[in-house]
Protein backbone atom coordinates (compact mmCIF):
# COMPACT_ATOMS: atom_id res chain seq x y z
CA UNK A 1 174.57 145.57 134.90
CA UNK A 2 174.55 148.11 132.51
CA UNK A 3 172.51 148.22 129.57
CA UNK A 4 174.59 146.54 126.94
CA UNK A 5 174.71 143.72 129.35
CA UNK A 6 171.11 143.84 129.82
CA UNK A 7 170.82 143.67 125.81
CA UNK A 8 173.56 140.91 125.79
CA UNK A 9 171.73 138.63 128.36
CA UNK A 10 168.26 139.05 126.33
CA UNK A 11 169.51 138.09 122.94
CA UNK A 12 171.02 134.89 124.65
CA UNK A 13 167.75 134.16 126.23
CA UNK A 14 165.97 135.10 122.73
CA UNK A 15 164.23 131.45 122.41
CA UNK A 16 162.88 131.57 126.03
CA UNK A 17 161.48 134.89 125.82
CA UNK A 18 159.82 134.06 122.43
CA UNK A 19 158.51 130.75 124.10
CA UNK A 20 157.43 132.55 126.57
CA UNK A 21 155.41 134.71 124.89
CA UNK A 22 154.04 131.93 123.10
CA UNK A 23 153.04 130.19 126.04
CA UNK A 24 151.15 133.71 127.29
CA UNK A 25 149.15 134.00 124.20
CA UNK A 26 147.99 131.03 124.08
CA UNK A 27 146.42 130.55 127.74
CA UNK A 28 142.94 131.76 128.16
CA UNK A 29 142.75 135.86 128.38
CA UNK A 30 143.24 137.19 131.97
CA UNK A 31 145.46 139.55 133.89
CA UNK A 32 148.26 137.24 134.51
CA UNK A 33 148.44 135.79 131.04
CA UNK A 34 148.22 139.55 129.79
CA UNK A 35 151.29 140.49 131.57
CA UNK A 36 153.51 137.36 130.97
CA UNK A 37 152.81 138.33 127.17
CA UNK A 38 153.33 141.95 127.76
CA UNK A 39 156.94 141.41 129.82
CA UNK A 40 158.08 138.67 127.10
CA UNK A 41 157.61 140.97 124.28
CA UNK A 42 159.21 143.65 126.36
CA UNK A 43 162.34 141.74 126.01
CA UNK A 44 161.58 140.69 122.26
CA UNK A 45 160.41 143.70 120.60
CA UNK A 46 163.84 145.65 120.82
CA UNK A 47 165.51 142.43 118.99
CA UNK A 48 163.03 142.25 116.13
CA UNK A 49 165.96 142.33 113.27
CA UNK A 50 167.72 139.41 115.50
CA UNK A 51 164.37 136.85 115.54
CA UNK A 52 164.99 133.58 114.37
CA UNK A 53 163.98 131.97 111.23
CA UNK A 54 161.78 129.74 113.41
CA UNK A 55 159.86 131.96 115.43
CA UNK A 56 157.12 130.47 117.35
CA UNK A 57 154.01 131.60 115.32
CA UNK A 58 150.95 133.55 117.54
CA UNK A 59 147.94 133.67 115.33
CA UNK A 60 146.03 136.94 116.07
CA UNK A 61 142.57 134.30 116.99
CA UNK A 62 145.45 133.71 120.31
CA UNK A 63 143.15 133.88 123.20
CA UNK A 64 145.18 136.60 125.35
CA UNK A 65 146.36 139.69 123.81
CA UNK A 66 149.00 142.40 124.02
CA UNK A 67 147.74 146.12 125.43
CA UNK A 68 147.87 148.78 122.94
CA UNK A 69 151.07 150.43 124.68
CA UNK A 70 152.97 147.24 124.85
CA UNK A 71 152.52 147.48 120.77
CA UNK A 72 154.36 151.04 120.92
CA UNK A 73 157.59 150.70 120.34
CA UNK A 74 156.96 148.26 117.44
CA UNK A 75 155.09 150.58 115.81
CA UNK A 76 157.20 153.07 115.97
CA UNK A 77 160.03 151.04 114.50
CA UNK A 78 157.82 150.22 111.16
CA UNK A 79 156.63 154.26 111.45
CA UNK A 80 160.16 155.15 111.12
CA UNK A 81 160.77 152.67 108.15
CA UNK A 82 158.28 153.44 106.51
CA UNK A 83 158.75 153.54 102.46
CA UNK A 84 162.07 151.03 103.24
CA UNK A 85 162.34 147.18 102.55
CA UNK A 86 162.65 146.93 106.48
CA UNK A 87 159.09 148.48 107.14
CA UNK A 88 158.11 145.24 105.39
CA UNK A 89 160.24 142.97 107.54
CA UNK A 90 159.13 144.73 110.78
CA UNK A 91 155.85 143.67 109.20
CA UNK A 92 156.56 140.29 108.87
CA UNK A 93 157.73 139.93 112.14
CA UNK A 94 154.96 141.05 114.14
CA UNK A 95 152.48 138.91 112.05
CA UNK A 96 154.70 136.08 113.59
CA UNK A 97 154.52 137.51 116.78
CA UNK A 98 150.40 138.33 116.24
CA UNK A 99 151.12 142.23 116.56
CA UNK A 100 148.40 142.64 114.52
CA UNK A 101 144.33 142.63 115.24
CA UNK A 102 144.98 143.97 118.24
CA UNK A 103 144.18 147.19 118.40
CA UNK A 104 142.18 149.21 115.84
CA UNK A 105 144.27 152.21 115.57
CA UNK A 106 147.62 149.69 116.09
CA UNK A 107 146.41 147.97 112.58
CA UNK A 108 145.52 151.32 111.27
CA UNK A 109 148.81 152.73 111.40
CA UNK A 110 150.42 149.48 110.00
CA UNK A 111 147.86 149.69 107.02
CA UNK A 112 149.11 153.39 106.29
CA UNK A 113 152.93 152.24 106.20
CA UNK A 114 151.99 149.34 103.63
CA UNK A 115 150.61 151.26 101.62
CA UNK A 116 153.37 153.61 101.34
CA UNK A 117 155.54 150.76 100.56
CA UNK A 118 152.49 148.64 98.92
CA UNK A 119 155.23 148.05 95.76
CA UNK A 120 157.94 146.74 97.92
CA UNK A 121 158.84 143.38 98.00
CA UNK A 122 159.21 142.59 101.63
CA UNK A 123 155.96 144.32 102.62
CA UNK A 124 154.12 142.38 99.94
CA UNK A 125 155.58 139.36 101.42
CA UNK A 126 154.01 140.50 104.56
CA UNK A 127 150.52 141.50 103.34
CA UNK A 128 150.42 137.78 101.76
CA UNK A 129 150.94 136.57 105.53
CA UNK A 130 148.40 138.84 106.53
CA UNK A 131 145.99 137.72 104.14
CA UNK A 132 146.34 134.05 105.45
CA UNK A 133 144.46 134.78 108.45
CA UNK A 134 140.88 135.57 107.66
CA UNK A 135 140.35 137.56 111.62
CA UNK A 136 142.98 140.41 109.63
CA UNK A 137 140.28 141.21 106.94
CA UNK A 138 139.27 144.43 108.72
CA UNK A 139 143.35 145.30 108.19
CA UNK A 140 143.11 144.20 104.57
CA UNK A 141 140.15 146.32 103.82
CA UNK A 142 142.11 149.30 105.46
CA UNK A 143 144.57 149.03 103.14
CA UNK A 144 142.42 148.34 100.17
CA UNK A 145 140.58 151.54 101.17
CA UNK A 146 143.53 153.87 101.93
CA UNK A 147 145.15 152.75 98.24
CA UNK A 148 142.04 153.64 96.76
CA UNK A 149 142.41 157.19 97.58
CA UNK A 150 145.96 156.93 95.64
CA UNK A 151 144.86 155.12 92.39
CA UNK A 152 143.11 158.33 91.42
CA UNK A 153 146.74 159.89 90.77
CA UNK A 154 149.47 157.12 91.24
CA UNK A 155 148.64 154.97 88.13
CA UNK A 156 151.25 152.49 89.00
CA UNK A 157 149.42 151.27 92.52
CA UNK A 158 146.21 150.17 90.06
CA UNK A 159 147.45 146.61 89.35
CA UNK A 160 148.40 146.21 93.36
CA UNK A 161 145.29 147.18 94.44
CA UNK A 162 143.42 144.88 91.43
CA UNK A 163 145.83 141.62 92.88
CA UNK A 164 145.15 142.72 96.37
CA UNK A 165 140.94 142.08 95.64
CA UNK A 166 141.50 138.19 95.26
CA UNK A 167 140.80 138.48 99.02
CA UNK A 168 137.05 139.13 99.81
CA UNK A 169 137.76 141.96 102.09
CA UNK A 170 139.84 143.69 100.01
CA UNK A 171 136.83 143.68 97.09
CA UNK A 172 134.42 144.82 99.32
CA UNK A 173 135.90 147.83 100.85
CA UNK A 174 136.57 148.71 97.60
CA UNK A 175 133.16 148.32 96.37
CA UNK A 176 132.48 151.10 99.00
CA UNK A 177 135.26 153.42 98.50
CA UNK A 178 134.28 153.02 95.07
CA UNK A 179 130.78 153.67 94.80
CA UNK A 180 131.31 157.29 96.99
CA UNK A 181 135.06 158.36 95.19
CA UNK A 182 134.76 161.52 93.22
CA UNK A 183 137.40 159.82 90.88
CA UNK A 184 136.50 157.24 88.22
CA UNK A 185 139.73 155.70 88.39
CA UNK A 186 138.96 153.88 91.72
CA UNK A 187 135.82 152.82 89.93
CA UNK A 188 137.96 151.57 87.15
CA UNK A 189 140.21 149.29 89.43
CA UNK A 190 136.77 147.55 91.06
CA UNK A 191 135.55 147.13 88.10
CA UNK A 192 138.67 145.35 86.71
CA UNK A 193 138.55 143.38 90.01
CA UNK A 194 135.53 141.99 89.48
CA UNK A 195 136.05 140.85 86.06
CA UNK A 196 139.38 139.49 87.55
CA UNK A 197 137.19 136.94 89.76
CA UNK A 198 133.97 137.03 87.22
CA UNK A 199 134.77 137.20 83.83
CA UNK A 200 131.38 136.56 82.43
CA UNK A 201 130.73 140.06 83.81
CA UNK A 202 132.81 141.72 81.59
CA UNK A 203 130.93 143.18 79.03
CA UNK A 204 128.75 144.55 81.95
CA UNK A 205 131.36 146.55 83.77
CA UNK A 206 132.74 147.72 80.20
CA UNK A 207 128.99 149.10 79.94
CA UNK A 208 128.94 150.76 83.40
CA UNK A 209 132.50 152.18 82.75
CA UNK A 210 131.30 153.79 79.38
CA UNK A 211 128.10 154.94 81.12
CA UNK A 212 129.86 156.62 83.87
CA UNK A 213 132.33 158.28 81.56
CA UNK A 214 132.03 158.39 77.63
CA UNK A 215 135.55 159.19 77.29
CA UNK A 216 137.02 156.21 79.69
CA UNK A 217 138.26 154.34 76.59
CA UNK A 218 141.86 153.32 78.09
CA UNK A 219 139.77 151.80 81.45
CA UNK A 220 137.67 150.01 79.37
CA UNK A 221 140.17 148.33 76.71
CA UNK A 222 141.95 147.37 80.05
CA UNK A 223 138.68 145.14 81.59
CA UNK A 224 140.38 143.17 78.29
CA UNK A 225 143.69 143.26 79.47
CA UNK A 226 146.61 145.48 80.27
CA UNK A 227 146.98 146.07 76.02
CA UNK A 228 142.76 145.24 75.95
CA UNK A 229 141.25 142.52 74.03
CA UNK A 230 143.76 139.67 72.26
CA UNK A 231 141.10 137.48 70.53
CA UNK A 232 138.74 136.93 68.18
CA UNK A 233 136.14 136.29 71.05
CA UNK A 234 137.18 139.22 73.24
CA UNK A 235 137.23 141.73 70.45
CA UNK A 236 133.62 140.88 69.78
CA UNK A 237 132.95 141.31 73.09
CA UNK A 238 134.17 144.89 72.96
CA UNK A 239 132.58 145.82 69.76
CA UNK A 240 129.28 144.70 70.89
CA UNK A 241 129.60 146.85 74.33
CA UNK A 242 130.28 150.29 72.52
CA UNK A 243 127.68 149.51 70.20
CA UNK A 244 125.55 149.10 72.83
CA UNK A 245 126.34 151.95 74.76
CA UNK A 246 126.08 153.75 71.08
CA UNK A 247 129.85 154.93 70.95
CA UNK A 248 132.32 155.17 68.62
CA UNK A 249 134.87 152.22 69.43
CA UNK A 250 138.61 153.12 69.05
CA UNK A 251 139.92 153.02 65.25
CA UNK A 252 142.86 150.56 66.64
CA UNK A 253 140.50 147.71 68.25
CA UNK A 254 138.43 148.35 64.57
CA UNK A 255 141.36 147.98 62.16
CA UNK A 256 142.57 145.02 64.96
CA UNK A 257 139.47 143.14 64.11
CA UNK A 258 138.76 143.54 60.74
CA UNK A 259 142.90 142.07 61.15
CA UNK A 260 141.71 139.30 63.12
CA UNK A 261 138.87 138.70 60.81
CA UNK A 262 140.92 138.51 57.76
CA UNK A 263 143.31 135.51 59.54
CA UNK A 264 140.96 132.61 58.03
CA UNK A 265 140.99 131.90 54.26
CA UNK A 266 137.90 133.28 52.46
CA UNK A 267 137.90 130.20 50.10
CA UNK A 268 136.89 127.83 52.87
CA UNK A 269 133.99 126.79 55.05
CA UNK A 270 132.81 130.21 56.87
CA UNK A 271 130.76 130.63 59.72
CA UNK A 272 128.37 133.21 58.81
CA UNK A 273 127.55 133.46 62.19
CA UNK A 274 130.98 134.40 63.19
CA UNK A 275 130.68 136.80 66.19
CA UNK A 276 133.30 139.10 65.26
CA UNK A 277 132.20 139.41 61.98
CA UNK A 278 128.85 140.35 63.51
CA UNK A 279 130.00 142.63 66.13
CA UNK A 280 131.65 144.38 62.96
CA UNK A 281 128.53 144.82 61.62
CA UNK A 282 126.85 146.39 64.06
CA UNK A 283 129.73 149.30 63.69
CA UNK A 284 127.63 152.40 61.65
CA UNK A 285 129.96 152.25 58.62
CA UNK A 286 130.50 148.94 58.78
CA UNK A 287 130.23 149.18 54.86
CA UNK A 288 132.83 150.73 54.91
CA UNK A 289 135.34 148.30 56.11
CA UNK A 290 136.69 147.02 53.60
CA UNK A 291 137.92 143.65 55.67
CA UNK A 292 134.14 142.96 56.69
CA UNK A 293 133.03 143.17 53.08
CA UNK A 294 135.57 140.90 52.06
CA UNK A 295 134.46 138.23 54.50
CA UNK A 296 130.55 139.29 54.01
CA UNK A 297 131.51 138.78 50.27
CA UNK A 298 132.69 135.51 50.87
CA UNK A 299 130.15 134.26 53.18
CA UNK A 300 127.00 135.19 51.11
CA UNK A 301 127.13 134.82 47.36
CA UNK A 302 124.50 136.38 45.43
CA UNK A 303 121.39 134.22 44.22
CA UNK A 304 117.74 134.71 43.69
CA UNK A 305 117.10 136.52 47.57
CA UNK A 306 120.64 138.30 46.95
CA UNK A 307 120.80 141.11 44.12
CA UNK A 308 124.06 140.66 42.38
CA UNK A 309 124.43 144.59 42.42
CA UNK A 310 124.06 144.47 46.30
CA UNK A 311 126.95 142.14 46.28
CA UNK A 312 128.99 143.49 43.92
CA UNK A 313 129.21 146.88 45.82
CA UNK A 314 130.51 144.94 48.74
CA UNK A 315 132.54 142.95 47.23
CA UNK A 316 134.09 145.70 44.93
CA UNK A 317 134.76 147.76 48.42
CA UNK A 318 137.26 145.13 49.36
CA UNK A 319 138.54 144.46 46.67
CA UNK A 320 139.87 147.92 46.00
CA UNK A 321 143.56 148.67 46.66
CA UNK A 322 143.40 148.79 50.63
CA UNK A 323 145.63 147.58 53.41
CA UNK A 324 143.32 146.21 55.31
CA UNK A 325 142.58 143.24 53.14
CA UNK A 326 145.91 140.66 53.10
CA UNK A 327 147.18 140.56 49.47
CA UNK A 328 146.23 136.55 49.80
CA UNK A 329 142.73 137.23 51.05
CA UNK A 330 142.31 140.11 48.50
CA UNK A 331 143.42 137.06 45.63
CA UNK A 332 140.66 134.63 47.55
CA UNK A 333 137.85 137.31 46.91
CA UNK A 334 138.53 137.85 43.43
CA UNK A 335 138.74 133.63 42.52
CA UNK A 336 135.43 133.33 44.29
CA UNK A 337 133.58 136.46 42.72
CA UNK A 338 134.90 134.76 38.93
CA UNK A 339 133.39 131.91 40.21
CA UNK A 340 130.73 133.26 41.13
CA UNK A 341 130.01 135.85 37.71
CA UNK A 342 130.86 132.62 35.05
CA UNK A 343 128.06 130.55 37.10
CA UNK A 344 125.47 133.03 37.83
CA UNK A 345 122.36 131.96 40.23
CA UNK A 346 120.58 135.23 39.04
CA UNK A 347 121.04 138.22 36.71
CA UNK A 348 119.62 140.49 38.73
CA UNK A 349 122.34 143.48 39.15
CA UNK A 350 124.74 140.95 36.92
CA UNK A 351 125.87 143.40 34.46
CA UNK A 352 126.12 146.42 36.99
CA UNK A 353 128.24 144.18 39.44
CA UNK A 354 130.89 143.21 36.60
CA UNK A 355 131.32 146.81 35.74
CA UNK A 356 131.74 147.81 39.49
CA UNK A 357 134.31 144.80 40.32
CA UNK A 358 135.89 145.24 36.89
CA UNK A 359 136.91 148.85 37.82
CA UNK A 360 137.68 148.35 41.43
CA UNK A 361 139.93 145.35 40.42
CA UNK A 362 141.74 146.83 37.29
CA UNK A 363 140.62 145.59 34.15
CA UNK A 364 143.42 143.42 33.22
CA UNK A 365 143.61 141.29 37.05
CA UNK A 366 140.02 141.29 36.55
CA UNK A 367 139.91 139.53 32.91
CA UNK A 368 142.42 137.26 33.68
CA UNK A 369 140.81 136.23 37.13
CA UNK A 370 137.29 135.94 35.52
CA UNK A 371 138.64 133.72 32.38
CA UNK A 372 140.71 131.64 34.73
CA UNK A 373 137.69 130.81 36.24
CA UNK A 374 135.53 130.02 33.26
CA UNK A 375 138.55 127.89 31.66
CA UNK A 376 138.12 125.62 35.19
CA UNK A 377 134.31 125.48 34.80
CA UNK A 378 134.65 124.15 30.76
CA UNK A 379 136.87 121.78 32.09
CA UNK A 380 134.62 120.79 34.71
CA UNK A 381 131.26 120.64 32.90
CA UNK A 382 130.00 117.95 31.98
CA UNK A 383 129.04 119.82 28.63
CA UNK A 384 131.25 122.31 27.92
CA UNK A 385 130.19 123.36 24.29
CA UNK A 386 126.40 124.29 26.15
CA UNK A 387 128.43 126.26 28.69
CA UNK A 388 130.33 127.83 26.33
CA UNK A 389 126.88 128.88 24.50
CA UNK A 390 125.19 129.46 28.08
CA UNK A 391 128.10 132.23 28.74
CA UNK A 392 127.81 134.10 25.54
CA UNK A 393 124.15 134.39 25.19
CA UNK A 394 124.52 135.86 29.07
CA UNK A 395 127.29 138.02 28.06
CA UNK A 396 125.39 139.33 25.07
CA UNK A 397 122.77 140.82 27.27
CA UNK A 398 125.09 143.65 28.43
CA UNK A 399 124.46 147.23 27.63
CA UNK A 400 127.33 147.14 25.54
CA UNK A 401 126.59 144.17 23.57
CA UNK A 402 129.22 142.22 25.44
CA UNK A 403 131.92 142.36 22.74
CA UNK A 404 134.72 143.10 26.00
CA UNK A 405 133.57 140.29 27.87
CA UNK A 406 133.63 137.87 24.68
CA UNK A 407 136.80 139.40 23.44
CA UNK A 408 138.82 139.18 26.29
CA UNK A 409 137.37 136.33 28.83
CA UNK A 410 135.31 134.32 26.84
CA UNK A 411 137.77 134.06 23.65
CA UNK A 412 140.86 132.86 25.70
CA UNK A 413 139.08 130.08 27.62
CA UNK A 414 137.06 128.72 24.38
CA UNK A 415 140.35 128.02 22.74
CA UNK A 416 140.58 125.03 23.50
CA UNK A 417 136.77 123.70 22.00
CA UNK A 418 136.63 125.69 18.66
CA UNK A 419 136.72 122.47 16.94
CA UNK A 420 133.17 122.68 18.43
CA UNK A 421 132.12 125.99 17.33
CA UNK A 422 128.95 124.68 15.21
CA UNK A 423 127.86 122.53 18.40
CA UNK A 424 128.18 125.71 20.22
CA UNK A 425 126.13 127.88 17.60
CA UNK A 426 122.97 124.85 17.53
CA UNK A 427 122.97 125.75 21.27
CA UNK A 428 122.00 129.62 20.31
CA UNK A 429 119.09 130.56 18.95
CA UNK A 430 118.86 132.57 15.45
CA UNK A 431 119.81 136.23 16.86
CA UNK A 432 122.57 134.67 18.83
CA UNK A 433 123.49 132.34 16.08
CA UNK A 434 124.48 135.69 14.22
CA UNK A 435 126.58 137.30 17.11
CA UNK A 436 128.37 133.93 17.43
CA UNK A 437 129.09 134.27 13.79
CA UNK A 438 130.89 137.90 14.39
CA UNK A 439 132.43 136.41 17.12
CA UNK A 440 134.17 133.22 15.45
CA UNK A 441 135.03 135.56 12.24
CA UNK A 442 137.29 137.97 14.97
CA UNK A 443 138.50 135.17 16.65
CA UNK A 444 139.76 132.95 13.76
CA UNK A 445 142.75 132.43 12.51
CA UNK A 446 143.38 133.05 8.28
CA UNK A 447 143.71 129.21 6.97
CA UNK A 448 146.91 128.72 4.49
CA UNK A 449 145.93 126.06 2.13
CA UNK A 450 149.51 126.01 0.28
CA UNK A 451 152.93 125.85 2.18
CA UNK A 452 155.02 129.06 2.23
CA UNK A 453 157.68 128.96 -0.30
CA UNK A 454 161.68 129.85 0.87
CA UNK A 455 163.30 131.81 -1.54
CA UNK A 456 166.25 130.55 -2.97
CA UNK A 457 169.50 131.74 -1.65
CA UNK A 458 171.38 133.49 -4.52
């Protein structure tokens, strides 16, 4: 026969040889179950791209195995595909066949050719097979190991070799590889790995990362993600870990916080233990930001513990024309400091905070903002003629005598009660009686006590 014939006669008896082989592997290890294996696969191995779909599968735990020579020529097939879609699927196949866990140096040439086609399809397919059988660790943590020599300058085998440490083996060569490697980058995927499978160790691999390497900003953003931290949460997280390893976080995660910061209305319930708002704080300029101050504005009013200076510097900061505080947010602060400057809880700093926010706002917004505000609290008081009285004895007390503050805020929103203006003036005592006096004469209108004759059309 020749040896077409020979060919032609095996790939009809395919299913018997592979049944065969089966058979072999699976009867306790000794010489004669060695070679019925070995002269089976002899017939099988040169048909590998002709195996059925339903192969008979030999786990590599099989009790009789395969000599290292028999394994040859299969190796040498996946050798010379290697970098190919069919190095995967000669991969495949002798999993099926339990190729592999055979012989050291057999499974550490097969490790070398995934990994130099660890981003093909068909060899992933195979390395998930592989991972199915916990006796092929050893072969896993091969190829963990040898793709940890090429994360250092292959960037695009990192998130491979981060999905490849789900499986124990994998993770722990790498921890090894790792903790020897001249190059932080293989540090940086094991890190990432283990924040993959424990994420409340985050913050502490961040740490290590930053510890190792002041300047590995990029690796540790991506222990957040592949763009770094998305939330509220995680961008406290990061904030806290460079302040703790006293660096400079990057100005994008900053201005992306103080962003994040600003999504919640100032005007409502805050939480002024809000941890990104704290992690903010802990920044050395924080003072500077003009989102944080907007929110730190908002949270804590001024009152008897709380100079109104202090806050008025703060609150001044954001209120100045910045991007960083939302138009809408920006209109929030300035309601609540009016608010807050018609019904005083001290007057400690008073004056020095009105002239601050008056400036930072623009004098106009900030007159119209501040008698808005005192037109709602007359309407709300119970007595608004004593609040009326209340708020220009205050306003009297500033350096200037108060004459802009009367003249512009006060004057507007009392329009409405000067039919009261001698209740208001038995409120005041005798000095103040006086400066209400001024004030009524400027703010009155001349009386007419005859009608205003038409002339006559001629």
């Amino acid at each position: 026969m020749t040896t077409a014939e020979w060919q032609q006669a095996d790939r009809e008896a395919l299913p018997a040889w592979l049944d065969l082989h089966g058979q072999a592997r699976r009867m306790p290890a000794g010489a004669d179950s060695r070679l019925l294996a070995e002269t089976a696969l002899a017939h099988v191995l040169p048909l590998l791209d002709e195996l059925p779909e339903d192969v008979p599968f030999v786990g590599v735990h099989a009790p009789t195995k395969p000599s290292a020579q028999t394994l040859e020529p299969w190796l040498e097939q996946v050798e010379a595909a290697r970098g190919t879609p069919e190095s995967g699927t000669l991969l495949a196949a002798g999993v099926e066949l339990g190729l592999l866990g055979v012989d050291p140096d057999a499974d550490a040439r097969a490790a070398a050719v995934i990994v130099e086609g660890f981003e093909l399809d068909t060899v992933q397919h195979a390395l998930t097979e592989i991972g199915r059988q916990a006796l092929l660790d050893p072969l896993i943590g091969s190829v963990a190991e040898q793709l940890a020599d090429r994360v250092a300058t292959d960037v695009s085998l990192r998130p491979r070799l981060r999905e490849l440490c789900q499986n124990d083996a994998a993770i722990v060569a790498l921890k090894q590889r790792a903790t020897a490697h001249p190059s932080l980058a293989v540090m940086s995927v094991y890190l990432w790995a283990v924040v993959d499978r424990y994420p409340e160790r985050r913050a502490q691999s961040a740490k290590t990362l930053l510890m190792l390497d002041p300047h590995a900003v990029a690796d540790v953003r991506a222990l957040w993600g592949e763009d770094g931290p998305s939330t509220k949460d995680e961008y406290a997280e990061l904030l806290r870990v460079f302040h703790d390893a006293e660096r400079r976080p990057p100005e994008l995660d900053v201005k992306r916080a103080q962003a994040l910061l600003m999504e919640q209305p100032l005007d409502g319930e805050l939480d002024k233990g809000d941890p990104l708002a704290l992690a903010l704080r802990g920044l050395p300029n924080h003072l500077e930001l003009p989102a944080y101050c907007a929110w730190y504005a908002a949270a804590r009013r001024p009152g008897p513990t709380h100079r109104f200076d202090a806050w008025g510097r703060i609150a001044a900061r954001a209120l100045a024309p910045t991007h960083d505080v939302p138009p809408l947010r920006a209109e929030e602060l300035l309601q609540i400091v009016a608010r807050e400057l018609v019904s005083p809880q001290t007057l400690d700093g008073y004056f020095d905070a009105i002239e601050r926010l008056r400036d930072a706002t623009g004098h106009q917004r900030f007159d119209e903002a501040l008698a808005f505000a005192l037109t709602n609290a007359l309407h709300e008081a119970d007595d608004p003629l004593e609040l009326l009285a209340v708020t220009f004895s205050i306003w009297s007390k500033a350096p200037s005598g108060g004459q802009t503050l009367h003249d512009q805020i006060l004057a507007p929103a009392a329009r409405p009660y000067r039919r009261g203006d001698d209740e208001v003036r038995a409120h005041l005592g005798p000095r103040r009686q006086a400066e209400w006096d001024e004030f009524t004469a400027r703010h009155s209108k001349p009386r007419r006590f005859l009608p205003r004759l038409r002339g006559r059309v001629r």
